[in-house]
N, C-alpha and C. Protein backbone atom coordinates (compact mmCIF):
# COMPACT_ATOMS: atom_id res chain seq x y z
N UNK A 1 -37.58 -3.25 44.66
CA UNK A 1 -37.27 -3.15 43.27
C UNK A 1 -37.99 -4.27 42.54
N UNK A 2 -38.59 -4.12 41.63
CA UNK A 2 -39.38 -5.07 40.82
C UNK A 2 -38.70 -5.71 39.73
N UNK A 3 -38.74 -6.69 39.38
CA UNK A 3 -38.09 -7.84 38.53
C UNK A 3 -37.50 -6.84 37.41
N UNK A 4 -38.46 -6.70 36.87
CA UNK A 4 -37.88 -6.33 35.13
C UNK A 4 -36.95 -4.97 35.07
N UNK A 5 -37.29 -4.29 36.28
CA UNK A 5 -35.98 -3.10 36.49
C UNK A 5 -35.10 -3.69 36.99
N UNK A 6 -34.85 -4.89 37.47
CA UNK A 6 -33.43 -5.57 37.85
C UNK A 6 -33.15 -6.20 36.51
N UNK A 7 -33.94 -6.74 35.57
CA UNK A 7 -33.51 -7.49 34.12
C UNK A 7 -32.99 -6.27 33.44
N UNK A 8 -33.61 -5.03 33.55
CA UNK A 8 -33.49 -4.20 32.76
C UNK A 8 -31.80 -3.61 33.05
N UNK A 9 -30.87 -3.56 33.96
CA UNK A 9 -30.24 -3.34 35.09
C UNK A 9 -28.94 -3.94 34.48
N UNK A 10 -29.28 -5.38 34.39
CA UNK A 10 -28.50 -6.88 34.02
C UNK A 10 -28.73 -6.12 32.38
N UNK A 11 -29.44 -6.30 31.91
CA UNK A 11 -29.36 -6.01 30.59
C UNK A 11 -28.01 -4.63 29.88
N UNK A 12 -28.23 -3.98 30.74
CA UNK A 12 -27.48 -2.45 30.42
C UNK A 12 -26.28 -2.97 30.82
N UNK A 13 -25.82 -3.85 31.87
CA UNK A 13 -24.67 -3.83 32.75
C UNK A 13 -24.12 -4.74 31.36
N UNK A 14 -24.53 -5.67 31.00
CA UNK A 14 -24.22 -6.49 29.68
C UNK A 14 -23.66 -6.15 28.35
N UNK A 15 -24.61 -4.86 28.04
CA UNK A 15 -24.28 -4.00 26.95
C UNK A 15 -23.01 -3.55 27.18
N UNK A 16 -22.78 -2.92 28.13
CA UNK A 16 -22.01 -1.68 28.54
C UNK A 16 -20.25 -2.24 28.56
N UNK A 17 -20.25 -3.84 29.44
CA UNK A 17 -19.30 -4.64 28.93
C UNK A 17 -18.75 -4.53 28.04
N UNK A 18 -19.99 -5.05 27.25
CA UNK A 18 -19.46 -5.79 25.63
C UNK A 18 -19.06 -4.29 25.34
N UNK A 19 -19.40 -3.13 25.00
CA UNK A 19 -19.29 -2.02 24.19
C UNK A 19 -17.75 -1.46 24.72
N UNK A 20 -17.26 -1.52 26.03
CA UNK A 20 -16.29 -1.71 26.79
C UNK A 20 -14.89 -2.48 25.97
N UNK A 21 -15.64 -3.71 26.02
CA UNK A 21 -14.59 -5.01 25.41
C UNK A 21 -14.61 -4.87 23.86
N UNK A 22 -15.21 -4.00 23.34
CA UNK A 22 -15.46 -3.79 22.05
C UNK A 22 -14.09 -2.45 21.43
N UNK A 23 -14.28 -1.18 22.66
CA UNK A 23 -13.27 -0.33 22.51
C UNK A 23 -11.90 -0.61 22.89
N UNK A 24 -11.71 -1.68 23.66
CA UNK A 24 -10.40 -1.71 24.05
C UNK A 24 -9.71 -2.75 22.82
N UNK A 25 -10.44 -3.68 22.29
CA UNK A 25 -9.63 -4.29 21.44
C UNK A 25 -9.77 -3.52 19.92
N UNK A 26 -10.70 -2.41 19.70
CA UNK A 26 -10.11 -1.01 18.61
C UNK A 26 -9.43 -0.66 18.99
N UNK A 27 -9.05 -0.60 19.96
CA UNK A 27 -7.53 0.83 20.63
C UNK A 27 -6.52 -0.15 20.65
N UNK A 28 -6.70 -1.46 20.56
CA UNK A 28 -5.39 -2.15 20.69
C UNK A 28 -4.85 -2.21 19.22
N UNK A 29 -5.69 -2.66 18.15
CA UNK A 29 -5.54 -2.37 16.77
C UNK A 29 -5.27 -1.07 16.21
N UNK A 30 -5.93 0.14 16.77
CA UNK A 30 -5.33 0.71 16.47
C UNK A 30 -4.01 1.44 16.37
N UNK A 31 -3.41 0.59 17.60
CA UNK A 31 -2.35 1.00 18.64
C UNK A 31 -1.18 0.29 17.66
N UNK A 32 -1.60 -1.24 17.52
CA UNK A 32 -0.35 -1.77 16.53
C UNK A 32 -0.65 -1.29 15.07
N UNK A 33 -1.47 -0.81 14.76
CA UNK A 33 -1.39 -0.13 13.06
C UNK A 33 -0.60 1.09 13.54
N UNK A 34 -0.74 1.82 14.44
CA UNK A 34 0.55 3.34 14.54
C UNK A 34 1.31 2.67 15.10
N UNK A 35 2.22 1.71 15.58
CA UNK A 35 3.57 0.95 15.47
C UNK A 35 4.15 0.67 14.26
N UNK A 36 3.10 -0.03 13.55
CA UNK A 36 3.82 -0.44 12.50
C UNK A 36 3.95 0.60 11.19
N UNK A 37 2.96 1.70 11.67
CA UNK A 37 3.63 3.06 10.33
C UNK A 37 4.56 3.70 11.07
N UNK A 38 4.88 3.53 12.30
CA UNK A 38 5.88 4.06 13.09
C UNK A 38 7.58 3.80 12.50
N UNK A 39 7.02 2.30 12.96
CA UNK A 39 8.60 1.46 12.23
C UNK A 39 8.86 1.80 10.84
N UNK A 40 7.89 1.71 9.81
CA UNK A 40 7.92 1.84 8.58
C UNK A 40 8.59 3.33 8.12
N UNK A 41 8.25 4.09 8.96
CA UNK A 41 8.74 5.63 8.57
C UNK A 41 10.18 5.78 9.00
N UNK A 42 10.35 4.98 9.92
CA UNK A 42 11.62 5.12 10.44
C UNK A 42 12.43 4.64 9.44
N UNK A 43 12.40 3.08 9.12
CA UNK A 43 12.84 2.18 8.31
C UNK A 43 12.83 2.87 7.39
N UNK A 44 12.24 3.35 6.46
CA UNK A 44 12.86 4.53 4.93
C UNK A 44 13.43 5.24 5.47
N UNK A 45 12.92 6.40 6.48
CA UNK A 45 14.05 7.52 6.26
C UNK A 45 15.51 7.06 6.90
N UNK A 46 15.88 5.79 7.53
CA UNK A 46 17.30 5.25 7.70
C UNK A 46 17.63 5.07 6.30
N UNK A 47 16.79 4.38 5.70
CA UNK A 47 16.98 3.72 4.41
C UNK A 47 17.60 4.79 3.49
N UNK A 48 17.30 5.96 3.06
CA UNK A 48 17.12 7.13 2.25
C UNK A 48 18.35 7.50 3.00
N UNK A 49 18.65 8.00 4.18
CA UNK A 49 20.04 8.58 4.75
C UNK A 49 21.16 7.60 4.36
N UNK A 50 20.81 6.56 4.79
CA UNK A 50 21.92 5.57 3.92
C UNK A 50 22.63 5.61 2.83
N UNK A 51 21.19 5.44 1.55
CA UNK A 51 21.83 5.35 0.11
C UNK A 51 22.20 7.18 0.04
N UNK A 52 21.75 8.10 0.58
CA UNK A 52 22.09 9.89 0.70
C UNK A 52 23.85 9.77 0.93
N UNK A 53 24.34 9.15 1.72
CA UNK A 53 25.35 9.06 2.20
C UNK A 53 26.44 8.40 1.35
N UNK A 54 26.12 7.30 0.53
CA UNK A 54 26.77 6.36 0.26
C UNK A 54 26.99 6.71 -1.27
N UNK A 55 26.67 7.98 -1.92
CA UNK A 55 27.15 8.77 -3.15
C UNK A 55 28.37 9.38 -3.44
N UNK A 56 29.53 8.95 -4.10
CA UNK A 56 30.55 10.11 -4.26
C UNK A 56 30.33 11.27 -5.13
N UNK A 57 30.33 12.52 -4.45
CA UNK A 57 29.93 13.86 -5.25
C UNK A 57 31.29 14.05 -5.61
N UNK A 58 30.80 15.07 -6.65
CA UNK A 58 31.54 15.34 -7.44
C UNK A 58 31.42 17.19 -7.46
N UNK A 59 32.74 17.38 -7.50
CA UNK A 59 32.62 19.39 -8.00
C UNK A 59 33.47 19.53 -9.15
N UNK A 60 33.16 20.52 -9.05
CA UNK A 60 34.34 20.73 -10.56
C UNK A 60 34.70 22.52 -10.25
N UNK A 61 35.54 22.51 -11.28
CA UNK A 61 36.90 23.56 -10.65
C UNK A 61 36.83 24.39 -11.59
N UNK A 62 36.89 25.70 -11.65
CA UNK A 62 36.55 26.59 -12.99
C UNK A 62 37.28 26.83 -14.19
N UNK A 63 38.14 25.35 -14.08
CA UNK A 63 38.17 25.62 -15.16
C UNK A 63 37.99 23.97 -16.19
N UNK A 64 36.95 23.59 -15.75
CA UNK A 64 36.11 22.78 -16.26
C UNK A 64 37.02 21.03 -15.89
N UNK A 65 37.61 21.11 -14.87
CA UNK A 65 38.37 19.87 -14.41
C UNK A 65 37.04 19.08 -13.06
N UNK A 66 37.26 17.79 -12.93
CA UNK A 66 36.13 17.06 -12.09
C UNK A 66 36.73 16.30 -11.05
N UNK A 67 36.62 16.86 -9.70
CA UNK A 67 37.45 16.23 -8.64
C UNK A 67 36.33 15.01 -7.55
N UNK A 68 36.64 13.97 -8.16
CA UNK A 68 35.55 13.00 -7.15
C UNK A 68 36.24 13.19 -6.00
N UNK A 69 34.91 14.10 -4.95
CA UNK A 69 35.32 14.06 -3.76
C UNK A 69 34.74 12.46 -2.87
N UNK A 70 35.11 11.91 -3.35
CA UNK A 70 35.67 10.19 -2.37
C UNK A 70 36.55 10.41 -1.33
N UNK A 71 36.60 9.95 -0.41
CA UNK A 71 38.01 9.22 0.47
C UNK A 71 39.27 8.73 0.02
N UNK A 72 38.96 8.53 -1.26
CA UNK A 72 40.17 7.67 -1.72
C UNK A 72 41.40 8.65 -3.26
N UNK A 73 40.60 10.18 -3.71
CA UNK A 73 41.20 11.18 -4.39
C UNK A 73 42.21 9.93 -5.19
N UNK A 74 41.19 9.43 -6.24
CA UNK A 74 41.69 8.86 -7.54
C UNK A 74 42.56 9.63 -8.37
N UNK A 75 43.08 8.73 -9.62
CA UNK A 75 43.51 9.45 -10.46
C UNK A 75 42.31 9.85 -11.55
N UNK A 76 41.11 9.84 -11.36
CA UNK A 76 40.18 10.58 -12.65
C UNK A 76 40.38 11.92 -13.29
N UNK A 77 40.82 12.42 -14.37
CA UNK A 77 40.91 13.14 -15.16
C UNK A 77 39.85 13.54 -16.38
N UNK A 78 38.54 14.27 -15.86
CA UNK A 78 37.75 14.57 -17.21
C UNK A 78 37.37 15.74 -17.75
N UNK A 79 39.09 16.37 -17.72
CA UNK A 79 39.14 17.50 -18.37
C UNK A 79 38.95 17.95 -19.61
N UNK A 80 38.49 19.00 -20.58
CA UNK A 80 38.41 19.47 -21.36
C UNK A 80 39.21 18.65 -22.02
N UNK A 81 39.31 18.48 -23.72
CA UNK A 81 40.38 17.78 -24.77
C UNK A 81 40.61 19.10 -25.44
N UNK A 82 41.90 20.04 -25.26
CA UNK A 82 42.36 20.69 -26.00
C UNK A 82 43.69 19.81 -26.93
């Protein structure tokens, strides 16, 4: 084997490394950027079920009376003023 096809050899084996060590630390970045939209998506939609949850609805009764359905069936009265 003659010199410069062994430089040539060393040369490629060099490249091939670096281009190597080049993709694995993109895939590692890319790896913690989809973690952290991971967490983030999670983190709102807990967030959003939370405040979803934490609303007292309200119905009303036909004949125009408003029963806050709470846990706690207040005395609220916002019936019609006849």
């Amino acid at each position: 084997m003659q010199k410069t096809e062994k430089n040539n050899w060393d040369t490629t084996e060099k490249t091939v490394s670096e281009l190597i060590k080049d993709v694995q630390r993109q895939a590692t970045r890319w790896y913690i950027a989809w973690l952290v939209t991971l967490a983030a998506l999670v983190a709102t939609n807990a967030y959003w079920i939370h405040q979803w949850n934490s609303y007292d609805y309200v119905s009303q009764d036909g004949e125009g009376y408003n029963y806050y359905n709470a846990d706690i069936e207040g005395d609220v009265n916002n019936g019609p003023e006849n």
